[in-house]
PDB file of N, CA and C in Angstrom:
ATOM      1  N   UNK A   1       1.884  16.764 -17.899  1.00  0.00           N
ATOM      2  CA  UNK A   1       1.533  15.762 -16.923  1.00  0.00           C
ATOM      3  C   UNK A   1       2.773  15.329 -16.158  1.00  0.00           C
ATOM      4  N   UNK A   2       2.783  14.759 -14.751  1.00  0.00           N
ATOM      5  CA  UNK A   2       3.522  14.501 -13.973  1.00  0.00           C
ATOM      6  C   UNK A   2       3.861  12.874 -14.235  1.00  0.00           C
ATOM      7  N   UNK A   3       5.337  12.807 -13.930  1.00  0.00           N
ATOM      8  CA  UNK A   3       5.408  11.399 -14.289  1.00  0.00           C
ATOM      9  C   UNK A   3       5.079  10.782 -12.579  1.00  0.00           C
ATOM     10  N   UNK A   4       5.205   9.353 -12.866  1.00  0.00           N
ATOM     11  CA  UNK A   4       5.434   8.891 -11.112  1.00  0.00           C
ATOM     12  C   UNK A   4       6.443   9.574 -10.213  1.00  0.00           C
ATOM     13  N   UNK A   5       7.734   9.596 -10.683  1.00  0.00           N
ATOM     14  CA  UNK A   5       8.440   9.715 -10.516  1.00  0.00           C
ATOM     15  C   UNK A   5       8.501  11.204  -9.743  1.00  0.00           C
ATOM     16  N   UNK A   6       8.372  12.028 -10.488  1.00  0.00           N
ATOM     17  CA  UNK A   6       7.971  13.450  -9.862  1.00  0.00           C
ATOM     18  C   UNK A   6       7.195  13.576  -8.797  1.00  0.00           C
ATOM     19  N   UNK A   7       6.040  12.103  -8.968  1.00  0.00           N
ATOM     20  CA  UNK A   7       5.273  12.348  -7.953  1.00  0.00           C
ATOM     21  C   UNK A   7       5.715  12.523  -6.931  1.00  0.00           C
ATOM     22  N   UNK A   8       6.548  11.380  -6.871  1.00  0.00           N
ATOM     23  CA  UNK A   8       7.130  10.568  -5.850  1.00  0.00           C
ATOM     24  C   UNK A   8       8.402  11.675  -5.285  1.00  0.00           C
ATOM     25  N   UNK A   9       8.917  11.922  -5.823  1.00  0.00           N
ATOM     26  CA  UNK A   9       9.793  12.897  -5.295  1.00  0.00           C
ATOM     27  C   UNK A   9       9.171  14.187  -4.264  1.00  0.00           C
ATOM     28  N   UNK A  10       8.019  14.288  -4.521  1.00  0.00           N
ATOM     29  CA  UNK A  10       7.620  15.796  -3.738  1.00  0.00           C
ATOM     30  C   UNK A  10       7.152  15.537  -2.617  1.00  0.00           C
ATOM     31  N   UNK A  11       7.331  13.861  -1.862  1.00  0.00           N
ATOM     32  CA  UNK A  11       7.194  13.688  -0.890  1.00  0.00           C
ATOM     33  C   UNK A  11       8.217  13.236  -0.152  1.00  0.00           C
ATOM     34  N   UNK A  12       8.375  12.896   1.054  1.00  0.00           N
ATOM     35  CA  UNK A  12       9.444  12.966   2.315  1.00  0.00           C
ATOM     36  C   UNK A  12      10.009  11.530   1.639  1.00  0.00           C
ATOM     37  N   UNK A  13      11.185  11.528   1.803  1.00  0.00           N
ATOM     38  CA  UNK A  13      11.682   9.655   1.457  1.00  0.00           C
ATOM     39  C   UNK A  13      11.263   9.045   2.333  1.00  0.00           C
ATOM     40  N   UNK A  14      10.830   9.322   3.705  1.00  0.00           N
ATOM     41  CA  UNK A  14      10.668   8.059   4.644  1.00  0.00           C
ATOM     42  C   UNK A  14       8.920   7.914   4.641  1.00  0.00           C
ATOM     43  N   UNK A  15       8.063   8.714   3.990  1.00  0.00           N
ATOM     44  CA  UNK A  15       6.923   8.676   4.021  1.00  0.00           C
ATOM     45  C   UNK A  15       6.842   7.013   3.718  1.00  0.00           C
ATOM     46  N   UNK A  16       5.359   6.347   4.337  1.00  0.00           N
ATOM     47  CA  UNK A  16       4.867   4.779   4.417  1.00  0.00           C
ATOM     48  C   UNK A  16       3.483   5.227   3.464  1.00  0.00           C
ATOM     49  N   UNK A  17       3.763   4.658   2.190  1.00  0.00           N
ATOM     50  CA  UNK A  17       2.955   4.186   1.100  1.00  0.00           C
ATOM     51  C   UNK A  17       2.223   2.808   0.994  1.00  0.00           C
ATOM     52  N   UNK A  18       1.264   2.700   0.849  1.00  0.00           N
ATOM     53  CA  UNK A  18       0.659   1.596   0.364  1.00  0.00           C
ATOM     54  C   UNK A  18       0.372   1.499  -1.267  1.00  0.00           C
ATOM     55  N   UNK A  19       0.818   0.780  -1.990  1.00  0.00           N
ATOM     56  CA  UNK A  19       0.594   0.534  -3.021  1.00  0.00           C
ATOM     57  C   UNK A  19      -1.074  -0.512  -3.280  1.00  0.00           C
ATOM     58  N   UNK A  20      -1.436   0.089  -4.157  1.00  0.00           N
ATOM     59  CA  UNK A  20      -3.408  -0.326  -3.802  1.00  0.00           C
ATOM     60  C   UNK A  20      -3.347  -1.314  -5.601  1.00  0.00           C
ATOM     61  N   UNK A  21      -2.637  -1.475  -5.858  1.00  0.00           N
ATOM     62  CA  UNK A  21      -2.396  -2.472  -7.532  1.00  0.00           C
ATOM     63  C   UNK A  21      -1.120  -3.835  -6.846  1.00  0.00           C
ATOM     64  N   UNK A  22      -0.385  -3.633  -5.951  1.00  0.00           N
ATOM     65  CA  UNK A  22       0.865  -4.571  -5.831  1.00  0.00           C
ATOM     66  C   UNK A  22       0.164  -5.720  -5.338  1.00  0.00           C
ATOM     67  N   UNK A  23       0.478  -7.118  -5.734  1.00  0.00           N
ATOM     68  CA  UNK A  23       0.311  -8.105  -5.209  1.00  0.00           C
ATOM     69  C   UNK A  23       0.880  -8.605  -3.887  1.00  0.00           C
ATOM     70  N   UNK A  24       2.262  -7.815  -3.838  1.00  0.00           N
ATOM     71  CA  UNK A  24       2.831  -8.358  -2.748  1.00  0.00           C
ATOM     72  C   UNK A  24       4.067  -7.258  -2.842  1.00  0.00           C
ATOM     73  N   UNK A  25       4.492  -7.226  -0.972  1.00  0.00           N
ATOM     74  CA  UNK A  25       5.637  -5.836  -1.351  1.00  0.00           C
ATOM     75  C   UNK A  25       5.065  -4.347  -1.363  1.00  0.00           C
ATOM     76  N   UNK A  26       3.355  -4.602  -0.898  1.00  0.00           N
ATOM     77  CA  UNK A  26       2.745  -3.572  -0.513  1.00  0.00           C
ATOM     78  C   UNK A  26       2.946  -2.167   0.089  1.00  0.00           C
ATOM     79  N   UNK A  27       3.530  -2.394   1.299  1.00  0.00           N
ATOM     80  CA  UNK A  27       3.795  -1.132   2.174  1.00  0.00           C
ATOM     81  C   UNK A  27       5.607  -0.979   2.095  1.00  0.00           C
ATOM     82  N   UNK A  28       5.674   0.374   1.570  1.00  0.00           N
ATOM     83  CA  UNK A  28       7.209   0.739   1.330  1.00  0.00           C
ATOM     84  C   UNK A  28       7.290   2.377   1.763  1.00  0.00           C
ATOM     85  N   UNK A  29       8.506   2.654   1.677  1.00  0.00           N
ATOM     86  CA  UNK A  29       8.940   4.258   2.025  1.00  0.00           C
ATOM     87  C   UNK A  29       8.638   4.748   0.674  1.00  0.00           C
ATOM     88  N   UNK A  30       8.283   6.472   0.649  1.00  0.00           N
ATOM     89  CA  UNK A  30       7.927   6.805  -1.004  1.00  0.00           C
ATOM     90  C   UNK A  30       9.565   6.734  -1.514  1.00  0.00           C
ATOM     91  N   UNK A  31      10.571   6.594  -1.102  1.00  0.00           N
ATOM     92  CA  UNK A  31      11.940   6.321  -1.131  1.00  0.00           C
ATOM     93  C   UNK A  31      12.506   5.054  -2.038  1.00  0.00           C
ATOM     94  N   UNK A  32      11.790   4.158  -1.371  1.00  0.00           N
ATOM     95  CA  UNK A  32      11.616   2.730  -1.679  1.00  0.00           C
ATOM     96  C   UNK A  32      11.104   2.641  -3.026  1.00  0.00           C
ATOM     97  N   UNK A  33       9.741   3.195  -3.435  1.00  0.00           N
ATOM     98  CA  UNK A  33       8.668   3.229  -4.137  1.00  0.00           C
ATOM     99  C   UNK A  33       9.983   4.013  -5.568  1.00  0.00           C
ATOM    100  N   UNK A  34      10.344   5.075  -5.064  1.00  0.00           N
ATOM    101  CA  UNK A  34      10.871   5.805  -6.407  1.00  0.00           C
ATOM    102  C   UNK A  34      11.730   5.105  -6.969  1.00  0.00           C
ATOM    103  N   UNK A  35      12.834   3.903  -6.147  1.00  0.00           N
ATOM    104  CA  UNK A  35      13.931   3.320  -6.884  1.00  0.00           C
ATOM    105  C   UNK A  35      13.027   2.264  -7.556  1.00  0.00           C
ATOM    106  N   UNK A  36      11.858   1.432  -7.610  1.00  0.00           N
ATOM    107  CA  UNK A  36      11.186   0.543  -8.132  1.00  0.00           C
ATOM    108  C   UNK A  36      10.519   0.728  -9.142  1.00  0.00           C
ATOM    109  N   UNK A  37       9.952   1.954  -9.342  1.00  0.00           N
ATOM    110  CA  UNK A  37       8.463   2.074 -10.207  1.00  0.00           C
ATOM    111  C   UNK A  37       9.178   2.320 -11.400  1.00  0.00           C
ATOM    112  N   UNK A  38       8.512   2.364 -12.591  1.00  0.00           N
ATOM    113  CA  UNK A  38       8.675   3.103 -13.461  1.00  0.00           C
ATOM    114  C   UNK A  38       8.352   4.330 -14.272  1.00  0.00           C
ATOM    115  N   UNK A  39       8.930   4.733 -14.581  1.00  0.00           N
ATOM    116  CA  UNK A  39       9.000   6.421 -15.083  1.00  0.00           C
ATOM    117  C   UNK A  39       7.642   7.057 -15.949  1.00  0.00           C
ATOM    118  N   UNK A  40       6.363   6.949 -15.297  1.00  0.00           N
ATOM    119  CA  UNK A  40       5.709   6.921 -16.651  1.00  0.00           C
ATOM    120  C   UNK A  40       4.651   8.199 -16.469  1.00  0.00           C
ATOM    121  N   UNK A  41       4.535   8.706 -17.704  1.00  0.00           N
ATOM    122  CA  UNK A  41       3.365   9.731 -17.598  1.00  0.00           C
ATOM    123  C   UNK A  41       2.153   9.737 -16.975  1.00  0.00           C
ATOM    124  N   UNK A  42       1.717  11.177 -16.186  1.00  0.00           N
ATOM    125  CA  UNK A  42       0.026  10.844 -15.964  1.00  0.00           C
ATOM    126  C   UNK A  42      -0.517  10.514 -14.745  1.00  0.00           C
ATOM    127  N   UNK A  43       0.473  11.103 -13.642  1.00  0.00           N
ATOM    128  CA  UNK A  43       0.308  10.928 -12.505  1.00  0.00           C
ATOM    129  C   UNK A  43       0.164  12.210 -11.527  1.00  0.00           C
ATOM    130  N   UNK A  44      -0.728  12.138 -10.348  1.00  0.00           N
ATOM    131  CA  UNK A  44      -0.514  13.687  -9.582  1.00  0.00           C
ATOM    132  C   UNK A  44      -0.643  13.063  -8.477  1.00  0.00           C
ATOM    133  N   UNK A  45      -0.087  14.148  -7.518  1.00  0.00           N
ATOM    134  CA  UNK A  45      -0.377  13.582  -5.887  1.00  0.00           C
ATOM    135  C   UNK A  45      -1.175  14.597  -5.456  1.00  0.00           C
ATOM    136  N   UNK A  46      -2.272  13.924  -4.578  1.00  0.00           N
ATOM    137  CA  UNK A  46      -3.245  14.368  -4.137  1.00  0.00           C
ATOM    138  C   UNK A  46      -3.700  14.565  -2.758  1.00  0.00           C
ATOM    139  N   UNK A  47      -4.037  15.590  -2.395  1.00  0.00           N
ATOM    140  CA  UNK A  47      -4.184  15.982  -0.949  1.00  0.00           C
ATOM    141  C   UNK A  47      -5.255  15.876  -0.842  1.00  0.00           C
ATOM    142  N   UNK A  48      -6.024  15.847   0.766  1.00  0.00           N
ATOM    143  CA  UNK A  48      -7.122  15.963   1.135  1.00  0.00           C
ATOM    144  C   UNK A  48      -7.368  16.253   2.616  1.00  0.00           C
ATOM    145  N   UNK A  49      -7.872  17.055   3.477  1.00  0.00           N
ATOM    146  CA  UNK A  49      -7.771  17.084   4.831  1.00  0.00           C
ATOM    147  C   UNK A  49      -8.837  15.738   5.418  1.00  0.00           C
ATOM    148  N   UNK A  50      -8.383  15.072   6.482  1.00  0.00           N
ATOM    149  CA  UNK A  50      -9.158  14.528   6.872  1.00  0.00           C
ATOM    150  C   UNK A  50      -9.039  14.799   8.690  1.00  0.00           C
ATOM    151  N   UNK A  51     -10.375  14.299   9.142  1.00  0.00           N
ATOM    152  CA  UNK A  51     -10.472  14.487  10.681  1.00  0.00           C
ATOM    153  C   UNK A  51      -9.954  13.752  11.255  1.00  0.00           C
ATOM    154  N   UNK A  52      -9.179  13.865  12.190  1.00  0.00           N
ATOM    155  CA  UNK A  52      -8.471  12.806  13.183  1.00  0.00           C
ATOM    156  C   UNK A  52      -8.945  12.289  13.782  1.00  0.00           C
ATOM    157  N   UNK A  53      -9.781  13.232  14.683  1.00  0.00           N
ATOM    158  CA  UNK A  53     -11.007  12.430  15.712  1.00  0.00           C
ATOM    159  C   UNK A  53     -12.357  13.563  15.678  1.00  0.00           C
ATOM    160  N   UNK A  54     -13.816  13.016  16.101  1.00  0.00           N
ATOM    161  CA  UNK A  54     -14.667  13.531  16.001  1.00  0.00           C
ATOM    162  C   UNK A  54     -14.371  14.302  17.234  1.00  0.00           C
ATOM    163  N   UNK A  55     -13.817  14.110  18.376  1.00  0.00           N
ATOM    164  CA  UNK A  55     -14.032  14.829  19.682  1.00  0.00           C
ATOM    165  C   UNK A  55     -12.976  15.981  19.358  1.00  0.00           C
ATOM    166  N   UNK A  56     -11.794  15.663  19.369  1.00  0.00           N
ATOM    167  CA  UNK A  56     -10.764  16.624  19.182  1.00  0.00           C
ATOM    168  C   UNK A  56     -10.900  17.973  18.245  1.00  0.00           C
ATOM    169  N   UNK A  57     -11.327  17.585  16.574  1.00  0.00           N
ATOM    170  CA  UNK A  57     -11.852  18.188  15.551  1.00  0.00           C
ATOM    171  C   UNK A  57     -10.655  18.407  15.042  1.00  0.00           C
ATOM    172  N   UNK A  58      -9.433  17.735  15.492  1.00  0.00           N
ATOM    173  CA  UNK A  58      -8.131  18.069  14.942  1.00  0.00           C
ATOM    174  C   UNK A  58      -7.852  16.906  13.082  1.00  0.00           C
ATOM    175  N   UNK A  59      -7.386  18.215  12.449  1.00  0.00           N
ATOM    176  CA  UNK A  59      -7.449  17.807  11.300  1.00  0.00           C
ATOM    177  C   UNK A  59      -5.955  17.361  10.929  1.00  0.00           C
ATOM    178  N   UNK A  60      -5.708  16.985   9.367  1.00  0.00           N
ATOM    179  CA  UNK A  60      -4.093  16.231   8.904  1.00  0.00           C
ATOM    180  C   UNK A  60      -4.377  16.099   7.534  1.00  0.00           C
ATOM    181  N   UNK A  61      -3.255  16.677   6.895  1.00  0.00           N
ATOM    182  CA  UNK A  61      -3.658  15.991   5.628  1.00  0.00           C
ATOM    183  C   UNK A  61      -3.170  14.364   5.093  1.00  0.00           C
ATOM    184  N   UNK A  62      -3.983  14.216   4.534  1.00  0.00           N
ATOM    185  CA  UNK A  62      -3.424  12.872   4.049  1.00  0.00           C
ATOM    186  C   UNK A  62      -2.850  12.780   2.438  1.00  0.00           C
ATOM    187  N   UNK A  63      -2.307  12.385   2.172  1.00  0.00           N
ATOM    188  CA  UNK A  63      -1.596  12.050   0.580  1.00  0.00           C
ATOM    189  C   UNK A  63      -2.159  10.389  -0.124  1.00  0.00           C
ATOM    190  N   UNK A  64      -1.995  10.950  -1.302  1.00  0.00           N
ATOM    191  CA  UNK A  64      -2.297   9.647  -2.140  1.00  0.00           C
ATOM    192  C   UNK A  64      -1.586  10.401  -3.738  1.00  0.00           C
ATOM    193  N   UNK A  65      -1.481   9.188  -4.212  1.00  0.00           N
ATOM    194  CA  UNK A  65      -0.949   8.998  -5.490  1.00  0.00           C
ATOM    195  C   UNK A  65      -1.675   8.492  -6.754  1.00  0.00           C
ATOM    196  N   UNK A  66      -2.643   9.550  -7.658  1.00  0.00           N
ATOM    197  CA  UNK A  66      -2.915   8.700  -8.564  1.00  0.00           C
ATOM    198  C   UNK A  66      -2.976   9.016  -9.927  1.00  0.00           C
ATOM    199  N   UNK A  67      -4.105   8.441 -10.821  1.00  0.00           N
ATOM    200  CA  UNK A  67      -3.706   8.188 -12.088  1.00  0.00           C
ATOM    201  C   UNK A  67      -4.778   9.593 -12.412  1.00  0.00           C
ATOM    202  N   UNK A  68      -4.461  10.534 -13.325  1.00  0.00           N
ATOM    203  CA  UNK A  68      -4.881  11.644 -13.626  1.00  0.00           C
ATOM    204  C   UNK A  68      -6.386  11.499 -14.092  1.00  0.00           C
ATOM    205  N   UNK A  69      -7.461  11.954 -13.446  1.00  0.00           N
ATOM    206  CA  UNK A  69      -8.903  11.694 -13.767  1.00  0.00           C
ATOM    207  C   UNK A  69      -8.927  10.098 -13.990  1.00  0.00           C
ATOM    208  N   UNK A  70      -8.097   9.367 -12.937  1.00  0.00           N
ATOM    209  CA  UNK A  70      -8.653   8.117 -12.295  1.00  0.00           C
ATOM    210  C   UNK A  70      -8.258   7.740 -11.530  1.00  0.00           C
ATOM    211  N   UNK A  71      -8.235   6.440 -10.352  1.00  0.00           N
ATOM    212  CA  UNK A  71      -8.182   5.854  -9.352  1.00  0.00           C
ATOM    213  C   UNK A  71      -7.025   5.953  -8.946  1.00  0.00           C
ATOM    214  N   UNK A  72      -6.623   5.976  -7.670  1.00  0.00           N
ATOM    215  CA  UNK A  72      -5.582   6.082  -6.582  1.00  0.00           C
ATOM    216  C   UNK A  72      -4.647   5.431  -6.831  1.00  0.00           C
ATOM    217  N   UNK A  73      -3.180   5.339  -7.326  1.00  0.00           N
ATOM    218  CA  UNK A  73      -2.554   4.462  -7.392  1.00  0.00           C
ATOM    219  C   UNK A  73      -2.006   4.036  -5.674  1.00  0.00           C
ATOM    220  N   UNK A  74      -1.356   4.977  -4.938  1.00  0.00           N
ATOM    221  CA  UNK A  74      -1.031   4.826  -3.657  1.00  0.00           C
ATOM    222  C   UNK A  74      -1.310   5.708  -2.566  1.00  0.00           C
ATOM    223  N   UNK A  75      -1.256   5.007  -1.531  1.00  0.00           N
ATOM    224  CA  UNK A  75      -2.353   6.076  -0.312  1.00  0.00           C
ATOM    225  C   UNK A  75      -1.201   6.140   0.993  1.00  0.00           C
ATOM    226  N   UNK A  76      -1.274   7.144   1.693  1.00  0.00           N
ATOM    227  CA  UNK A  76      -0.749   7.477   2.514  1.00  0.00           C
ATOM    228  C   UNK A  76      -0.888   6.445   3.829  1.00  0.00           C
ATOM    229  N   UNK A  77      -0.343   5.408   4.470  1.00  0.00           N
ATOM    230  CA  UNK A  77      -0.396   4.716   5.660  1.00  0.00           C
ATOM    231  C   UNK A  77      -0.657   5.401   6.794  1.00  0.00           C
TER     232      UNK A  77
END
C-alpha cells in the first residue's frame, strides 16, 4: 500500500488540492500538503477523465487522493 506521502509525491508540487476532512487551511499546493500530512499507510491517487464542456467534448483528467476502498481524501481544484 501507498503511503500519503508517495501519494503526494507523484504529483506536480504546484498542483491546488483541496483537502475534503480539513477544518480550515483547505486549499494548498500538493507541495504544501506533503510538508504537513503525515506519513501513513493506505492511500492511492486516483484518476478519472472528466468532460470539460458538453459543446467542445474536450476531455482532462482530474486527480484525487484517497483512502484505499474508501472515500476521497483530496480532490484536484
Amino acid at each position: 500500500m501507498a503511503t500519503l506521502h508517495e501519494c503526494l509525491k507523484e504529483l506536480p508540487s504546484d498542483m491546488t488540492l483541496v483537502n475534503l476532512v480539513a477544518a480550515r487551511d483547505r486549499v494548498r499546493t500538493a507541495g504544501e500538503w506533503l510538508e504537513s500530512v503525515p506519513d501513513e499507510d493506505g492511500y492511492e491517487v486516483r484518476r478519472r477523465m472528466e468532460r470539460k464542456s458538453v459543446h467542445t467534448h474536450d476531455k482532462h483528467e482530474r486527480v484525487s487522493i484517497g483512502w484505499i476502498g474508501g472515500r476521497n481524501l483530496m480532490n484536484q481544484v
